[in-house]
N, C-alpha and C. Protein backbone atom coordinates (compact mmCIF):
# COMPACT_ATOMS: atom_id res chain seq x y z
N UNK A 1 2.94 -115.19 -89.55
CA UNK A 1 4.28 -115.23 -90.07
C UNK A 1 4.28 -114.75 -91.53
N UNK A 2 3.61 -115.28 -92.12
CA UNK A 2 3.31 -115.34 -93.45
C UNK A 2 3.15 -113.06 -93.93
N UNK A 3 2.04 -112.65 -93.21
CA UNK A 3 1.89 -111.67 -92.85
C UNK A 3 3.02 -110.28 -92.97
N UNK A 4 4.09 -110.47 -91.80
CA UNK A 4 5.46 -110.72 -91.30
C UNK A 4 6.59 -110.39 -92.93
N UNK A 5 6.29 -111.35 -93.59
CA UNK A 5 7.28 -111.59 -94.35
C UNK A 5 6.90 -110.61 -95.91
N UNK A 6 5.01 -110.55 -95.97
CA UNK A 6 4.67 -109.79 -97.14
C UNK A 6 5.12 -108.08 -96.38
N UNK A 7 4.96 -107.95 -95.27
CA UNK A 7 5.35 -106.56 -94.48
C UNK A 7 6.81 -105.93 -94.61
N UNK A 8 7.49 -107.24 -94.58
CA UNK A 8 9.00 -106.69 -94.89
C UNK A 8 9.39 -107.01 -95.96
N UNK A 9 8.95 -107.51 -96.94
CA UNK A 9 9.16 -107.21 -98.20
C UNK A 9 8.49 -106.03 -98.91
N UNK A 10 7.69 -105.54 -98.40
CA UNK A 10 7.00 -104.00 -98.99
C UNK A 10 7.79 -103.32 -98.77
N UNK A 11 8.16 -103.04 -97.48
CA UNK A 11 9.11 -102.31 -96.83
C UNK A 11 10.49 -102.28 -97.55
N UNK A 12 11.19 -103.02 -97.44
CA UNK A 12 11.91 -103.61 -98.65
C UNK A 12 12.16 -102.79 -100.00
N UNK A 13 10.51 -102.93 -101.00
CA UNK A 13 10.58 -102.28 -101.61
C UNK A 13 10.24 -100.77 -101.97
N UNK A 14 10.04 -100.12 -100.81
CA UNK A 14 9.88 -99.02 -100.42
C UNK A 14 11.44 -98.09 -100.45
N UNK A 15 11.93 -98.96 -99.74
CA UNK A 15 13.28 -98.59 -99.13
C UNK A 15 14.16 -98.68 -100.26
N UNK A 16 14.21 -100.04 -101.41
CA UNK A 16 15.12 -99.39 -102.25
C UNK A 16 14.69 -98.76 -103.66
N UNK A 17 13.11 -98.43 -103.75
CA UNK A 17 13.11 -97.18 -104.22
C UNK A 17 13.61 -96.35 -104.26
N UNK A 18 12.98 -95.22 -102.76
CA UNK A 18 13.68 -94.25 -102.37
C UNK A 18 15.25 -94.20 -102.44
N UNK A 19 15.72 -95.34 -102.18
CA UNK A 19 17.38 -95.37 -102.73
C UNK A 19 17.72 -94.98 -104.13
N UNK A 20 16.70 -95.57 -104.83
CA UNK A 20 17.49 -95.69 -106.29
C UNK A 20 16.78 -94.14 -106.96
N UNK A 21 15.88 -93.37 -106.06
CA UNK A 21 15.77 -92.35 -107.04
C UNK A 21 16.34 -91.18 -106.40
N UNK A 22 16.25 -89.85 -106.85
CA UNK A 22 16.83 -88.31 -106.37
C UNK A 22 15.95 -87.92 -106.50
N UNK A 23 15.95 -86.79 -105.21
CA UNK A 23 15.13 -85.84 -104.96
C UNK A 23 15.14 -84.59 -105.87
N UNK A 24 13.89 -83.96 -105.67
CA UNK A 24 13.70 -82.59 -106.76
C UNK A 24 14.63 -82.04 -106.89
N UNK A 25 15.48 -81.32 -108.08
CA UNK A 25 16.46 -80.60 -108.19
C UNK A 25 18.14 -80.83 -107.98
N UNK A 26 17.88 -82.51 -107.83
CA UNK A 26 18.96 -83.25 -107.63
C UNK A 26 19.44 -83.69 -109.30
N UNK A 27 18.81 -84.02 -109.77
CA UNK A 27 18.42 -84.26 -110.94
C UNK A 27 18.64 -85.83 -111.69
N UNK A 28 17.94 -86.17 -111.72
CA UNK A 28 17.96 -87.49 -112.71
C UNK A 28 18.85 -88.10 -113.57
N UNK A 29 19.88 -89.13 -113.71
CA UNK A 29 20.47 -89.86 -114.28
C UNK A 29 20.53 -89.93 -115.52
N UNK A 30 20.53 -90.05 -116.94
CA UNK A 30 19.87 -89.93 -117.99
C UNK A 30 20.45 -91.66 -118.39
N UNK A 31 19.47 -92.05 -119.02
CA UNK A 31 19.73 -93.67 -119.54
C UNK A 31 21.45 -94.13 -119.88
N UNK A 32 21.80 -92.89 -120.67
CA UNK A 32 22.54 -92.88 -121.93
C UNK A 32 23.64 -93.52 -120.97
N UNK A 33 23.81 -93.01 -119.78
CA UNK A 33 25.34 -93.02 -119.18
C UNK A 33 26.60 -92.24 -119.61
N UNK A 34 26.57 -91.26 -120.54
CA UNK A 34 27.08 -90.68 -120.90
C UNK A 34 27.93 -89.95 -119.52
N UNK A 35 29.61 -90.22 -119.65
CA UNK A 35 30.15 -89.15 -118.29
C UNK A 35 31.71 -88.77 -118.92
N UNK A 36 31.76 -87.73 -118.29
CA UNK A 36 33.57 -87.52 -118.59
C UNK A 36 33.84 -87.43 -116.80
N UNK A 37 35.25 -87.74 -117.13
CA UNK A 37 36.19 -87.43 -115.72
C UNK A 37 36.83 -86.82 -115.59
N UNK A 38 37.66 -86.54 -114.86
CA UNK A 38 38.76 -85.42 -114.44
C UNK A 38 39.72 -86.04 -113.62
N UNK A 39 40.87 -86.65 -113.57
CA UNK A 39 41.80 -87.43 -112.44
C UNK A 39 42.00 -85.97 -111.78
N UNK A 40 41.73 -85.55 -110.13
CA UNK A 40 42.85 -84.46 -109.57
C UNK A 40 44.03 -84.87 -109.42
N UNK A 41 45.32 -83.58 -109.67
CA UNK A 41 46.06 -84.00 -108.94
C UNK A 41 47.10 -82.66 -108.42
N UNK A 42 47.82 -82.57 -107.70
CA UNK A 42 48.56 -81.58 -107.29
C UNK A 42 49.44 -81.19 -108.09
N UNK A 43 50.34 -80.10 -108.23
CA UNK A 43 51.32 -79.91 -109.20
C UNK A 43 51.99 -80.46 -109.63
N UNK A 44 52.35 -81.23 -108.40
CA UNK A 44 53.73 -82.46 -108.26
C UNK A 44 53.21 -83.93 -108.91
N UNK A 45 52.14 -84.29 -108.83
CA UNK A 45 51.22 -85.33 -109.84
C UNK A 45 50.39 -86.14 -108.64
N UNK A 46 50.98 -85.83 -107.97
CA UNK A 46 50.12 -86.81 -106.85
C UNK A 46 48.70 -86.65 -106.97
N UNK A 47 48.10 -87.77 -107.05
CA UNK A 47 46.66 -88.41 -107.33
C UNK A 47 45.87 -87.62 -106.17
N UNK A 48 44.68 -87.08 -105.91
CA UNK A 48 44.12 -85.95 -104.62
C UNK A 48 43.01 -86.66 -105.09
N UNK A 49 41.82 -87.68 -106.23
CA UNK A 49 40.83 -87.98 -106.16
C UNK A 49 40.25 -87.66 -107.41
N UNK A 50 39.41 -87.08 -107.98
CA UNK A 50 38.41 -87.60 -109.17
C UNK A 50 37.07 -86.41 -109.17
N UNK A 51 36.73 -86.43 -110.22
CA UNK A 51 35.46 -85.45 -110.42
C UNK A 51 35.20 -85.91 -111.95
N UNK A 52 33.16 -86.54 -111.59
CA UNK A 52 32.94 -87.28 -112.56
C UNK A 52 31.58 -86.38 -112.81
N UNK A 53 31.07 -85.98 -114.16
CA UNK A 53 30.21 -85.41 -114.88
C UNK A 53 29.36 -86.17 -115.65
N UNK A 54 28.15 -86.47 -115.50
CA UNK A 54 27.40 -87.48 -115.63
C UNK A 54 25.61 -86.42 -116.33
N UNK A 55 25.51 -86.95 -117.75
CA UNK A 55 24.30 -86.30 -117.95
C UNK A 55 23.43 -86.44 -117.06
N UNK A 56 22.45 -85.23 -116.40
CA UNK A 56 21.34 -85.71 -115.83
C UNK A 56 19.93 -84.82 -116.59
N UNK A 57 19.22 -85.36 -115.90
CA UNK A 57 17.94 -84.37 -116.43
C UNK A 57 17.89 -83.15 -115.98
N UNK A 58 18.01 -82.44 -117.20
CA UNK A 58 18.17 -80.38 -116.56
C UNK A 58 19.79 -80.16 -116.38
N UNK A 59 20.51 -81.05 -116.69
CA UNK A 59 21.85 -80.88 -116.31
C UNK A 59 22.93 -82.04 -116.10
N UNK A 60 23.87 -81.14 -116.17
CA UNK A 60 25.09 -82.43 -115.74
C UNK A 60 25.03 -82.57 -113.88
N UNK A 61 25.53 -83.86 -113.98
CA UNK A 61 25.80 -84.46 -112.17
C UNK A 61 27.27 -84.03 -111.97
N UNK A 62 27.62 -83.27 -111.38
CA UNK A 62 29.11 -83.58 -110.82
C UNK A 62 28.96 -84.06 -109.31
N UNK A 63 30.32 -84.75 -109.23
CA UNK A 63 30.10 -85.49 -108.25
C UNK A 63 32.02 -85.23 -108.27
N UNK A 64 32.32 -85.41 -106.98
CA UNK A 64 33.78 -84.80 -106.76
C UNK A 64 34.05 -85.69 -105.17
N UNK A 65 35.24 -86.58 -105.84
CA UNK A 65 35.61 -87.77 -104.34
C UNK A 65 37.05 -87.35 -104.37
N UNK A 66 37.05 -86.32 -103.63
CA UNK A 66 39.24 -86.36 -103.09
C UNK A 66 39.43 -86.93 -101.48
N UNK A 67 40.62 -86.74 -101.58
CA UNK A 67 41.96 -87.28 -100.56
C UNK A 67 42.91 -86.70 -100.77
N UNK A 68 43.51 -86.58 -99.72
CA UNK A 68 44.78 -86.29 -99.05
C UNK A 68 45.14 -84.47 -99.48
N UNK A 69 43.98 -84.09 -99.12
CA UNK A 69 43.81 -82.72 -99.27
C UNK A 69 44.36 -81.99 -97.74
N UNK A 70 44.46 -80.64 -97.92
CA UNK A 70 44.42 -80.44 -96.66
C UNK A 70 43.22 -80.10 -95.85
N UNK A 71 42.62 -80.30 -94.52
CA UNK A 71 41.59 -80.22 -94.13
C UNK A 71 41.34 -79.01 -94.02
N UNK A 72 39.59 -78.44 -94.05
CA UNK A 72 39.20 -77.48 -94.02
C UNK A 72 38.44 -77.30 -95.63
N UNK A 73 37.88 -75.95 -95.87
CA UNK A 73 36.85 -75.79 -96.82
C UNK A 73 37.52 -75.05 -98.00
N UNK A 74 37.29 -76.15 -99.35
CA UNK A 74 37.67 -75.35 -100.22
C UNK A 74 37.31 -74.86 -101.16
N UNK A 75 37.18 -73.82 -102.25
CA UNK A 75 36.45 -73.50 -103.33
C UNK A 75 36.39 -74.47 -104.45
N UNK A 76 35.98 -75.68 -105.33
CA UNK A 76 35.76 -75.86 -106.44
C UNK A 76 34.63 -75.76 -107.56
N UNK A 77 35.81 -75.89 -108.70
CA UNK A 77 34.88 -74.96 -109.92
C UNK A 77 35.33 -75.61 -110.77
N UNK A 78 34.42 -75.70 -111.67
CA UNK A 78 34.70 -76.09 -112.95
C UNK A 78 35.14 -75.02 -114.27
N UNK A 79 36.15 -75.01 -114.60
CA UNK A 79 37.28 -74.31 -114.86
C UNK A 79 37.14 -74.44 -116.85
N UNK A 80 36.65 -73.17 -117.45
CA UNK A 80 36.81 -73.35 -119.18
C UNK A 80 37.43 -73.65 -119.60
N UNK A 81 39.07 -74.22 -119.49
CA UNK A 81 40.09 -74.42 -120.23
C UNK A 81 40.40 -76.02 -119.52
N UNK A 82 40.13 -77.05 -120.43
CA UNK A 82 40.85 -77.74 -120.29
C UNK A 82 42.43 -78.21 -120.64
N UNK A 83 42.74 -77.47 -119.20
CA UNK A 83 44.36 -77.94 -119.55
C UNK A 83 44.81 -77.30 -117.92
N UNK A 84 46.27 -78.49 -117.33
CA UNK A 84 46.02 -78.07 -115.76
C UNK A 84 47.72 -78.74 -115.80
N UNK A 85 48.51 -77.10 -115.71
CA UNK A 85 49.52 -77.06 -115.87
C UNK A 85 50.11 -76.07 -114.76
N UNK A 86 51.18 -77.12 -113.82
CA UNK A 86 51.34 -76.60 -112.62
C UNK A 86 52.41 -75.55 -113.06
N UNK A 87 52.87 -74.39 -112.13
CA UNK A 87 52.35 -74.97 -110.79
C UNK A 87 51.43 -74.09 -110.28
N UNK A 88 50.60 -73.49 -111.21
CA UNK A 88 49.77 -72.97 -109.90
C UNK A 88 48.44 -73.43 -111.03
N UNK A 89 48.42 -73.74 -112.13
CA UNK A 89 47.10 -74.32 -112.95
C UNK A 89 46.92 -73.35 -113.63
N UNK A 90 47.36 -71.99 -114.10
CA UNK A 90 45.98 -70.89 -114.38
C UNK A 90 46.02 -71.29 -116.02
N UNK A 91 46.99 -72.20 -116.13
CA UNK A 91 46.17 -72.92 -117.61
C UNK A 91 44.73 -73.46 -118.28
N UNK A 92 43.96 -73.63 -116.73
CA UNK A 92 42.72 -73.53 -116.69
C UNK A 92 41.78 -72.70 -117.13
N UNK A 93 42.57 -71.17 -117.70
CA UNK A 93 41.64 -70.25 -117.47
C UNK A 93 41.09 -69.75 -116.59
N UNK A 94 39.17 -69.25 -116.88
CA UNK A 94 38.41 -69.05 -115.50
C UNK A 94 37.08 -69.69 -115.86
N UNK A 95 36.41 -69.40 -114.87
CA UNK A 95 35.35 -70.65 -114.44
C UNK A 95 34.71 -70.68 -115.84
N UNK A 96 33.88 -71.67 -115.73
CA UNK A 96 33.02 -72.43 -116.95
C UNK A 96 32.24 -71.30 -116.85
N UNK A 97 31.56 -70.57 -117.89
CA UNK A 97 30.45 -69.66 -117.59
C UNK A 97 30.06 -69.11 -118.89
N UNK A 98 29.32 -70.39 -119.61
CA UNK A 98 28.91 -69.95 -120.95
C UNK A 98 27.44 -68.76 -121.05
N UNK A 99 26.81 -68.64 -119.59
CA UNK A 99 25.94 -68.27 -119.81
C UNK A 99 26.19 -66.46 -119.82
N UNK A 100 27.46 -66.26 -119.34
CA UNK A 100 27.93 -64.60 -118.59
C UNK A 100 27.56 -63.96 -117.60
N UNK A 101 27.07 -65.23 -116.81
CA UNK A 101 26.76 -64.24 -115.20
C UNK A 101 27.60 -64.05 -114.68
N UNK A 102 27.41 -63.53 -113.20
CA UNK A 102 28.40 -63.41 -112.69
C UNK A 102 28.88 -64.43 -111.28
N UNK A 103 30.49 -64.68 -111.10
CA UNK A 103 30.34 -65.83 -109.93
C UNK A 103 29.19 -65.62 -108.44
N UNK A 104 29.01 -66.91 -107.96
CA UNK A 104 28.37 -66.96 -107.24
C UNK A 104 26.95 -67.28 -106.58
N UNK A 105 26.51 -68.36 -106.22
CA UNK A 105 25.07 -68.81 -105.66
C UNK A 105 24.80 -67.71 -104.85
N UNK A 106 25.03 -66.95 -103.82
CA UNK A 106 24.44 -65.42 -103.10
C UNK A 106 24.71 -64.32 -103.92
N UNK A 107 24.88 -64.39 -105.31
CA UNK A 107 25.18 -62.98 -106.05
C UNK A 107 23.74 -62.98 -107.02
N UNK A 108 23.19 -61.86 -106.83
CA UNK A 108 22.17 -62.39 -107.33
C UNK A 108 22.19 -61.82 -109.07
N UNK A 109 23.29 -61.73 -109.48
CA UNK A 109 23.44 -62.06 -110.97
C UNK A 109 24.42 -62.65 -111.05
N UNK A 110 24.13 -63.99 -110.61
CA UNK A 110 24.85 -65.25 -110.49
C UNK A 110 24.08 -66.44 -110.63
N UNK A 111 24.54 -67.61 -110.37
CA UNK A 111 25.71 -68.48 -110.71
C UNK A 111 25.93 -68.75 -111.92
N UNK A 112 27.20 -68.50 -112.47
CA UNK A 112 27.57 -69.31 -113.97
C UNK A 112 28.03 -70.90 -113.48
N UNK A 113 27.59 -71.54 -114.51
CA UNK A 113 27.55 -72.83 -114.43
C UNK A 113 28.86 -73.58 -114.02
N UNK A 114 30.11 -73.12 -113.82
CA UNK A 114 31.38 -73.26 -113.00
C UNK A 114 31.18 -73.31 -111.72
N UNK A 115 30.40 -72.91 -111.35
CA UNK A 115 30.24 -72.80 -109.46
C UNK A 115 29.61 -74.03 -108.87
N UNK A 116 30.26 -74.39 -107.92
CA UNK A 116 29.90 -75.61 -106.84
C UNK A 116 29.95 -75.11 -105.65
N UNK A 117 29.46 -75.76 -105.23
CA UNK A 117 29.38 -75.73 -103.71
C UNK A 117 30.93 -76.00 -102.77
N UNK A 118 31.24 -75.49 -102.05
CA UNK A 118 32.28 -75.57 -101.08
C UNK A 118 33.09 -77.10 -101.49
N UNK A 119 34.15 -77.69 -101.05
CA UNK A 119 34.32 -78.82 -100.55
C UNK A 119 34.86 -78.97 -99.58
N UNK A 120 34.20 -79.38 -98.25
CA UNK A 120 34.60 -79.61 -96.97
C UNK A 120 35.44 -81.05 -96.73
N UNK A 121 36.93 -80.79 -96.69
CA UNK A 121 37.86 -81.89 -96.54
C UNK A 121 38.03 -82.32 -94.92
N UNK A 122 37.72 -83.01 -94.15
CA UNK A 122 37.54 -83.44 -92.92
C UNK A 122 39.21 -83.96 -92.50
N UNK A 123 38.98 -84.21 -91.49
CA UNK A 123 40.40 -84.54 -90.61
C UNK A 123 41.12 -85.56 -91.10
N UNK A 124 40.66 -86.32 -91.85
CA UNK A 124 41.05 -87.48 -92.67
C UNK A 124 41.21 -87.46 -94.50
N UNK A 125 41.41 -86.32 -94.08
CA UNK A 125 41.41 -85.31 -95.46
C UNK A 125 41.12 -86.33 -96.88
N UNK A 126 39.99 -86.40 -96.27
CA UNK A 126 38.65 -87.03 -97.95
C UNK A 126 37.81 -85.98 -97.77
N UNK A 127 36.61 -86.12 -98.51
CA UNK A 127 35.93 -84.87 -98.86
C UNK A 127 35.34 -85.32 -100.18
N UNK A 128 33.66 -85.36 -100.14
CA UNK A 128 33.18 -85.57 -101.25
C UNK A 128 31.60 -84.42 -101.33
N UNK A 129 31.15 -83.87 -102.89
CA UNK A 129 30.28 -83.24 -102.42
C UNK A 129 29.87 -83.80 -104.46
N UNK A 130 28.39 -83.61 -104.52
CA UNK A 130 27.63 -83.86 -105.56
C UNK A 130 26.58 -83.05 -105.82
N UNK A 131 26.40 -82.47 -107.30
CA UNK A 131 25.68 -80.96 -107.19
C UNK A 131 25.27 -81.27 -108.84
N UNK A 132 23.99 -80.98 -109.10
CA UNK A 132 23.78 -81.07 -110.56
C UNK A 132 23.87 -79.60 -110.85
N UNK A 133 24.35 -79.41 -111.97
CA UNK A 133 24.32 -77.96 -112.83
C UNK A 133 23.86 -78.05 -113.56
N UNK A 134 22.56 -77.11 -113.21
CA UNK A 134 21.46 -76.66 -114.20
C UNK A 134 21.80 -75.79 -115.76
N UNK A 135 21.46 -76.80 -116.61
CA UNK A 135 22.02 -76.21 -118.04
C UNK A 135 23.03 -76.85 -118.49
N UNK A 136 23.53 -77.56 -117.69
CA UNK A 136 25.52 -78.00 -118.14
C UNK A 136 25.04 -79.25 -118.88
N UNK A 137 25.50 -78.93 -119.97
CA UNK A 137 25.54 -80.73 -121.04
C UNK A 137 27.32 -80.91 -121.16
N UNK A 138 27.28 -82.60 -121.16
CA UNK A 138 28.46 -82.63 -121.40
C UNK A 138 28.99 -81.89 -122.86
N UNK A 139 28.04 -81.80 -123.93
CA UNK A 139 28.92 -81.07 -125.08
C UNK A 139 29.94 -79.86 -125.28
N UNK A 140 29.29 -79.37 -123.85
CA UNK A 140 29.74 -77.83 -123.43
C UNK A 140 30.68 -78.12 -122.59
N UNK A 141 30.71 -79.00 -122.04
CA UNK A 141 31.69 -79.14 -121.03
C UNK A 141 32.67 -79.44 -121.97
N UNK A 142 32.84 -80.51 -122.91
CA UNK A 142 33.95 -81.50 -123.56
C UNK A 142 34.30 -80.18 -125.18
N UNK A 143 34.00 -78.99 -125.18
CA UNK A 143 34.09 -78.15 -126.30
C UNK A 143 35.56 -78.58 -126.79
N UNK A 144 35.94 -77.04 -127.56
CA UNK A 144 36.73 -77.77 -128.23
C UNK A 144 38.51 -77.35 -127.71
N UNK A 145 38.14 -76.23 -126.78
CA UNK A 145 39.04 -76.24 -125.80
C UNK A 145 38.80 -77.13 -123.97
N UNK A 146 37.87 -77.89 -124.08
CA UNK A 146 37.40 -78.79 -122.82
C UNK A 146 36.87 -77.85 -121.70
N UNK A 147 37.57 -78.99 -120.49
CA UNK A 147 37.07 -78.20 -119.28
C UNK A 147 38.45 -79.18 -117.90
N UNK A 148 38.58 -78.26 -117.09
CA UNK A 148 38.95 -78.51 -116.27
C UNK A 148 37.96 -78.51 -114.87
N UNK A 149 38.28 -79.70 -113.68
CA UNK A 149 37.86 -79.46 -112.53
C UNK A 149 39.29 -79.04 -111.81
N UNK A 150 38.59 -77.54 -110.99
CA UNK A 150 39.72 -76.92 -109.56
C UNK A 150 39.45 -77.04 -108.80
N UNK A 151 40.20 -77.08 -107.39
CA UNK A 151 40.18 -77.36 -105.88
C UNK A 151 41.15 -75.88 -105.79
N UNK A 152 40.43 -75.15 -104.83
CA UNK A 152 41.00 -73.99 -104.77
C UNK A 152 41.53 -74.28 -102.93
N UNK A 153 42.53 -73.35 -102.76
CA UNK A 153 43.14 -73.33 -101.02
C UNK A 153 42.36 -72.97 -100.10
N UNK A 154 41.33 -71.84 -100.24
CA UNK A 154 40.08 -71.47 -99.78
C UNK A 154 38.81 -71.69 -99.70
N UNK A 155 38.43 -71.41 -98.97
CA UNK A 155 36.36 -71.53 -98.95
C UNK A 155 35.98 -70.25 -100.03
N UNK A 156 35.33 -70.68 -100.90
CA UNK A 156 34.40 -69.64 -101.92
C UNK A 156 33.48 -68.68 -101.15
N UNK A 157 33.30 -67.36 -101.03
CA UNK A 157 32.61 -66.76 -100.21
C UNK A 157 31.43 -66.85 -101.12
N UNK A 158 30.71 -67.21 -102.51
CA UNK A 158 29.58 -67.80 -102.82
C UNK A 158 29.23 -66.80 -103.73
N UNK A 159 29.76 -65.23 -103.27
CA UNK A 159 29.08 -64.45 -103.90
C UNK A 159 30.35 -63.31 -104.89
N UNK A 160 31.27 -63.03 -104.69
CA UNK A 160 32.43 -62.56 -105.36
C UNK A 160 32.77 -63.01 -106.62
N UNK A 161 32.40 -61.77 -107.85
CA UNK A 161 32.88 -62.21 -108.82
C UNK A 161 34.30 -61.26 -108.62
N UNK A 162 35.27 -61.94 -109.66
CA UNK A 162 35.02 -63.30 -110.71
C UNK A 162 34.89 -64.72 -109.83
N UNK A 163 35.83 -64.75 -108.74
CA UNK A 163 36.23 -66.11 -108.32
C UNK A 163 35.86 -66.52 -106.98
N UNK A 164 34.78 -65.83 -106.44
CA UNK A 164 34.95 -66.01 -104.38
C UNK A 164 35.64 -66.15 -103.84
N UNK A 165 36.69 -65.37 -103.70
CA UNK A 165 37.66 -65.21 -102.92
C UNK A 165 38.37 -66.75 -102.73
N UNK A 166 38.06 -67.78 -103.00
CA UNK A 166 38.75 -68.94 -102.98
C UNK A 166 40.23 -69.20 -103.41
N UNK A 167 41.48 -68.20 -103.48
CA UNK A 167 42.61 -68.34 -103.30
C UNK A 167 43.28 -69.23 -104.19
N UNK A 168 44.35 -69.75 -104.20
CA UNK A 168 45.33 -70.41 -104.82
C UNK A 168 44.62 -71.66 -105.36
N UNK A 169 44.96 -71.95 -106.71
CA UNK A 169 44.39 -73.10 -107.27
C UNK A 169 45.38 -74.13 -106.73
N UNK A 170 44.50 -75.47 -105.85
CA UNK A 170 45.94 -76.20 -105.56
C UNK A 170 45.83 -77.84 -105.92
N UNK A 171 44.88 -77.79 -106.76
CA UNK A 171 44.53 -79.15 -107.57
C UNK A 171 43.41 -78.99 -108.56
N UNK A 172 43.99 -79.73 -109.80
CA UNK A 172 43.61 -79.38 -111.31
C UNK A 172 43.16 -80.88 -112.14
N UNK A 173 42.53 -81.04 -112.65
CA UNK A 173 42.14 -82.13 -113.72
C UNK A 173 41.22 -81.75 -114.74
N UNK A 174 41.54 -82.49 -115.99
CA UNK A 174 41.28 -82.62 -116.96
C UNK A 174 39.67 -83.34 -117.41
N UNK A 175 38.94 -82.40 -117.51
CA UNK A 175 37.30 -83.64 -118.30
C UNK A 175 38.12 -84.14 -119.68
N UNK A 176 37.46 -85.34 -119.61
CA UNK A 176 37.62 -86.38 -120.85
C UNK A 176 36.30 -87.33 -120.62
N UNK A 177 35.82 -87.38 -121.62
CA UNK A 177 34.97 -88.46 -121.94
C UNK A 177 35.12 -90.01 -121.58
N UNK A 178 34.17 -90.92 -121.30
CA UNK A 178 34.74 -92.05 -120.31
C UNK A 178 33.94 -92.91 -121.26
């Protein structure tokens, strides 16, 4: 019994290891806690969910939780201009891209640090996706014109500069420091 109980407590702590850490290239947490946010919301103001920027090691964490989107795949980006003025947003500017590549993870003089990965909104139209960007500090993000997070109407084809074809901006928020 005794046995039994040192077995599942290893196990135990095995298990919430592996919980509490990230895998290679996921990137690491940084002590500080340092994060800004972004409320989304549609033109009309309605609340669509959140995108939170969190120092990590090698980069910022974004992490992006919406609702009441419409289902299906859409482009978001993190957008140079903070400021998200409907109705279509392009108060945003264009993507974050201090470094001057060009858009896109399949372009291979690409990705500027604006590019994320898809967000796939499901039938229950939530949709969450989490991606560290390599290079992104919040200082750059929070400059002195900010940053916006976009939800575009489309799927990003990954590789199209300027924007991957990802279509109509149809939800906008503001980074601010938390």
């Amino acid at each position: 019994m005794r046995l039994a109980i040192v077995a599942c407590a290893a196990w135990a702590l095995v298990c919430i290891g592996g919980c509490a850490s990230y895998t290679k290239g996921m990137g690491k947490q940084e002590p500080s806690g340092r994060i800004a946010v972004a409320a989304l919301k549609l033109a009309d103001g309605t609340d669509v969910g959140r995108a939170t920027a969190r120092e990590a090691t090698g980069g910022l964490r974004i992490t992006i939780e919406a609702m009441a989107l419409p289902a299906g795949t859409h482009g978001a980006h993190i957008h140079a201009v903070g400021r998200c003025e409907g109705p279509d947003f392009m108060t945003a500017g264009g993507h974050w891209n201090p470094g001057g590549t060009q858009h896109g993870a399949m372009n291979p003089a690409g990705p500027h640090e604006g590019d994320l990965p898809n967000l796939i909104i499901g039938a229950d139209q939530r949709g969450t996706i989490g991606v560290t960007v390599p290079g992104g500090t919040l200082a750059g993000l929070l400059d002195a014109d900010g940053a916006a997070m976009v939800i575009h109407a489309s799927a990003d084809d990954l590789m199209t500069d300027p924007s991957g074809k990802s279509g109509a901006r149809i939800a906008c928020g503001v980074f601010a420091a938390n």
